[in-house]
C-alpha atoms as a PDB file:
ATOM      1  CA  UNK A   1       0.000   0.000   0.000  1.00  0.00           C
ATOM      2  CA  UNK A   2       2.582   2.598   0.848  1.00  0.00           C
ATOM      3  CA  UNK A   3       4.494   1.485  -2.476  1.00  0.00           C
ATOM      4  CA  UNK A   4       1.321   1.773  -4.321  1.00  0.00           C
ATOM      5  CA  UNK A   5       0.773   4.873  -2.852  1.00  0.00           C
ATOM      6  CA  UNK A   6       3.297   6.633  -4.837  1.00  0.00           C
ATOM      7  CA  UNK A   7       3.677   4.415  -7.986  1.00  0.00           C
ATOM      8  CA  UNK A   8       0.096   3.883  -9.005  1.00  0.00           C
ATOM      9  CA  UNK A   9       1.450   1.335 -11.254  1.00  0.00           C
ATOM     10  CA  UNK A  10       1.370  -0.556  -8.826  1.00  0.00           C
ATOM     11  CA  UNK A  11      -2.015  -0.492  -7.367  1.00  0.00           C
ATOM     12  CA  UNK A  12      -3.383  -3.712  -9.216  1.00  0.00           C
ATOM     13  CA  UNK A  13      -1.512  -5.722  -6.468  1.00  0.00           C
ATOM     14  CA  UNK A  14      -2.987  -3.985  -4.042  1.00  0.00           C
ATOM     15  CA  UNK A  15      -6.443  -4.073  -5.227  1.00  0.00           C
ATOM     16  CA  UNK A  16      -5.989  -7.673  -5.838  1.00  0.00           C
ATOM     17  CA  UNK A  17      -5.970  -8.400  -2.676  1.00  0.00           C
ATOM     18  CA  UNK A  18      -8.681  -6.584  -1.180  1.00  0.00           C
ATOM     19  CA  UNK A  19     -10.590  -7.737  -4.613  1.00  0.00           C
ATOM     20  CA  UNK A  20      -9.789 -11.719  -3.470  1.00  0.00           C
ATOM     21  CA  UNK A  21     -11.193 -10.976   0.010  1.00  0.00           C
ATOM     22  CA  UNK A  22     -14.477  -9.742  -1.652  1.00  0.00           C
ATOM     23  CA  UNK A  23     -14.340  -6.291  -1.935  1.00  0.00           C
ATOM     24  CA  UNK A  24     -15.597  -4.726  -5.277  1.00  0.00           C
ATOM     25  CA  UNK A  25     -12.653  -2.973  -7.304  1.00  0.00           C
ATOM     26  CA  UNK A  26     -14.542   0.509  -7.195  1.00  0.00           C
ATOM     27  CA  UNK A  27     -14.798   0.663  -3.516  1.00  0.00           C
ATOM     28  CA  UNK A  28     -11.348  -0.415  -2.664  1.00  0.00           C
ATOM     29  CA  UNK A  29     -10.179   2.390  -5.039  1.00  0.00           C
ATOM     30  CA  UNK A  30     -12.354   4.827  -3.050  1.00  0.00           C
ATOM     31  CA  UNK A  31     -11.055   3.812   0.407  1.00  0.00           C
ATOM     32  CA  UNK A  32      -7.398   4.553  -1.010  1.00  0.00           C
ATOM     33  CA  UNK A  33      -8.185   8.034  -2.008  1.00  0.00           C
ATOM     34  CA  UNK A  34      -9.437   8.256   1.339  1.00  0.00           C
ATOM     35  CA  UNK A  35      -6.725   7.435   3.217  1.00  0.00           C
ATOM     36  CA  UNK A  36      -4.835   9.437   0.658  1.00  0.00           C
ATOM     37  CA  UNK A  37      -7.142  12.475   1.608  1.00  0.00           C
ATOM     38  CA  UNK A  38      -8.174  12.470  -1.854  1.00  0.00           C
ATOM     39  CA  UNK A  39     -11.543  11.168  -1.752  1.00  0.00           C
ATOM     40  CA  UNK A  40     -14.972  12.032  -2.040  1.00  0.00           C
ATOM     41  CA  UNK A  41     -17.515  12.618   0.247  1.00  0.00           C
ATOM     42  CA  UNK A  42     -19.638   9.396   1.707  1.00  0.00           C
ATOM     43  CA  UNK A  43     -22.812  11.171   0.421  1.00  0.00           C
ATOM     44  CA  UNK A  44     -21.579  11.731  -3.079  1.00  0.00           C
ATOM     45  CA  UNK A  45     -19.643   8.059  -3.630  1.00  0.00           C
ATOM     46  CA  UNK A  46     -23.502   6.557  -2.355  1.00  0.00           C
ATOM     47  CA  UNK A  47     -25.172   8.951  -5.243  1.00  0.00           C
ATOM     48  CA  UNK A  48     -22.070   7.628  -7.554  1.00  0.00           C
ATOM     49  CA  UNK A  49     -22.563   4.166  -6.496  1.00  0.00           C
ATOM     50  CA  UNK A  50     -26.551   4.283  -6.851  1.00  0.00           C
ATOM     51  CA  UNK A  51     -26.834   2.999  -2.665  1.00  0.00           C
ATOM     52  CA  UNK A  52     -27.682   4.763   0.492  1.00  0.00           C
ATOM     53  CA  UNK A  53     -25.193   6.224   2.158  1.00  0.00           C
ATOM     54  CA  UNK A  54     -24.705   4.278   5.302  1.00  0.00           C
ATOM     55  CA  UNK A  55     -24.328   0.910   2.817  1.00  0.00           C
ATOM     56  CA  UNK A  56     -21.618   2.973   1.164  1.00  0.00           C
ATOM     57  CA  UNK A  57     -20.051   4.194   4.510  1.00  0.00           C
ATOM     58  CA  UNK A  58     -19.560   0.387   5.810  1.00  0.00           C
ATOM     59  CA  UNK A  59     -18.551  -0.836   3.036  1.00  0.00           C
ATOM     60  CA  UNK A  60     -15.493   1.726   2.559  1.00  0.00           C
ATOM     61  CA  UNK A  61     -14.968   1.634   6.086  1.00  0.00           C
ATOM     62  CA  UNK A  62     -14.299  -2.144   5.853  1.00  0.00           C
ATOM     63  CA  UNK A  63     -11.344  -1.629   3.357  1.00  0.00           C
ATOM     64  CA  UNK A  64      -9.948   1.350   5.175  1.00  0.00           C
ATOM     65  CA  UNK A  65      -9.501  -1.025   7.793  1.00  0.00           C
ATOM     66  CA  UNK A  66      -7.929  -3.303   6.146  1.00  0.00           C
ATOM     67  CA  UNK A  67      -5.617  -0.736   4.343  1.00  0.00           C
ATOM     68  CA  UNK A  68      -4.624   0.549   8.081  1.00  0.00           C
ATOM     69  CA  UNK A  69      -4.228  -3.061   9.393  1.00  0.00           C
ATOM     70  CA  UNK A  70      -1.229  -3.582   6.521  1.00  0.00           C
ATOM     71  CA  UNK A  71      -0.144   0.358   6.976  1.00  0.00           C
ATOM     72  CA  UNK A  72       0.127  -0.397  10.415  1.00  0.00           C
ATOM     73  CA  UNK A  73       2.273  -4.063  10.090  1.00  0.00           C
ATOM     74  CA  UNK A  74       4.190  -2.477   6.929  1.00  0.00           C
ATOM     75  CA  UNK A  75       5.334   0.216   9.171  1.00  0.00           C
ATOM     76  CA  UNK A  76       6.147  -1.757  12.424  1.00  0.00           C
ATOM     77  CA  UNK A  77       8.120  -4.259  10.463  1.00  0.00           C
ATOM     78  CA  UNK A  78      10.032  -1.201   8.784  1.00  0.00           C
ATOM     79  CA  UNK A  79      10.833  -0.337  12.565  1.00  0.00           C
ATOM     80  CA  UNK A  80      12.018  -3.614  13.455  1.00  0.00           C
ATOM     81  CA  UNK A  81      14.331  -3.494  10.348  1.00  0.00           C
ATOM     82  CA  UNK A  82      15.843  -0.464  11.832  1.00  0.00           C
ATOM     83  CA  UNK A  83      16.201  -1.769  15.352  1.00  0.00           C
ATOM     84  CA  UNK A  84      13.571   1.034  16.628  1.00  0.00           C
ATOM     85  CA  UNK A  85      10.670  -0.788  17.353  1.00  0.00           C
ATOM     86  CA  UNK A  86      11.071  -1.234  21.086  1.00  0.00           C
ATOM     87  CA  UNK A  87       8.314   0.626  22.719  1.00  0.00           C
ATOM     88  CA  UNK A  88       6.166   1.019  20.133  1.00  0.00           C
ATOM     89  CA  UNK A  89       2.728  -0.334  20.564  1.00  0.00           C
ATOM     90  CA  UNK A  90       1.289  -1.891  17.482  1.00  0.00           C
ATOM     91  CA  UNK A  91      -2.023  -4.069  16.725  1.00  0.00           C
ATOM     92  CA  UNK A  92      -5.562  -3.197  16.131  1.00  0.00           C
ATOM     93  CA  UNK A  93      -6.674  -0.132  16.662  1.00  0.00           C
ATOM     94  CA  UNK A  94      -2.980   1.498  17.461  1.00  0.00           C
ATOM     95  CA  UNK A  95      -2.096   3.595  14.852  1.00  0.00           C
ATOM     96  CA  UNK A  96      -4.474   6.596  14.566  1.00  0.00           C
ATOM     97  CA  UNK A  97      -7.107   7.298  12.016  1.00  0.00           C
ATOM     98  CA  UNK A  98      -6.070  10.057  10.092  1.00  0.00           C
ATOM     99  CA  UNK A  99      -8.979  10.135   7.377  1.00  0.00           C
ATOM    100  CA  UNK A 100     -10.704  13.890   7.705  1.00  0.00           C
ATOM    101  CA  UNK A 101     -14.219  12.604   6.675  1.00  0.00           C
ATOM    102  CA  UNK A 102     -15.925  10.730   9.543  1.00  0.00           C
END
């Protein structure tokens, strides 16, 4: 995720995944550009997706999960790597949700 974050050429991997887990394509792109801060509001992805909102809000919410879960690990075991991970608290729920929109 962080590597598809800034080569978008590699975002098929990514979306992949989340795809074999059974998320549709079009929402896992959605809950990227959220994390990203790039993406629309709930209330306009539900008109875009013809669904009410709340459907649309738990369904993007699921991947953004997800997407923090392997932020989260990705980042730990980058810490590890450089011997700094002592202290650090990691699992679910530790790092902090950064998206602007909830």
């Amino acid at each position: 995720m962080v590597y598809a974050a800034q080569k978008m050429d590699q975002w098929p991997k990514v979306e992949l995944h989340l795809t074999a887990m059974g998320h549709a394509a079009e929402v896992a792109r959605e809950a990227a550009a959220k994390l990203l801060g790039k993406g629309r509001s709930y209330r306009d992805g539900a008109r875009a997706f013809g669904m009410r909102e709340a459907t649309y809000r738990q369904l993007v919410s699921n991947v953004e999960a997800t997407l923090w879960s392997w932020l989260e690990r990705a980042s730990y075991a980058f810490l590890e790597e450089l011997g700094e991970s002592s202290g650090w608290e990691v699992g679910e729920g530790k790092l902090p949700h950064l998206s602007g929109d909830e």
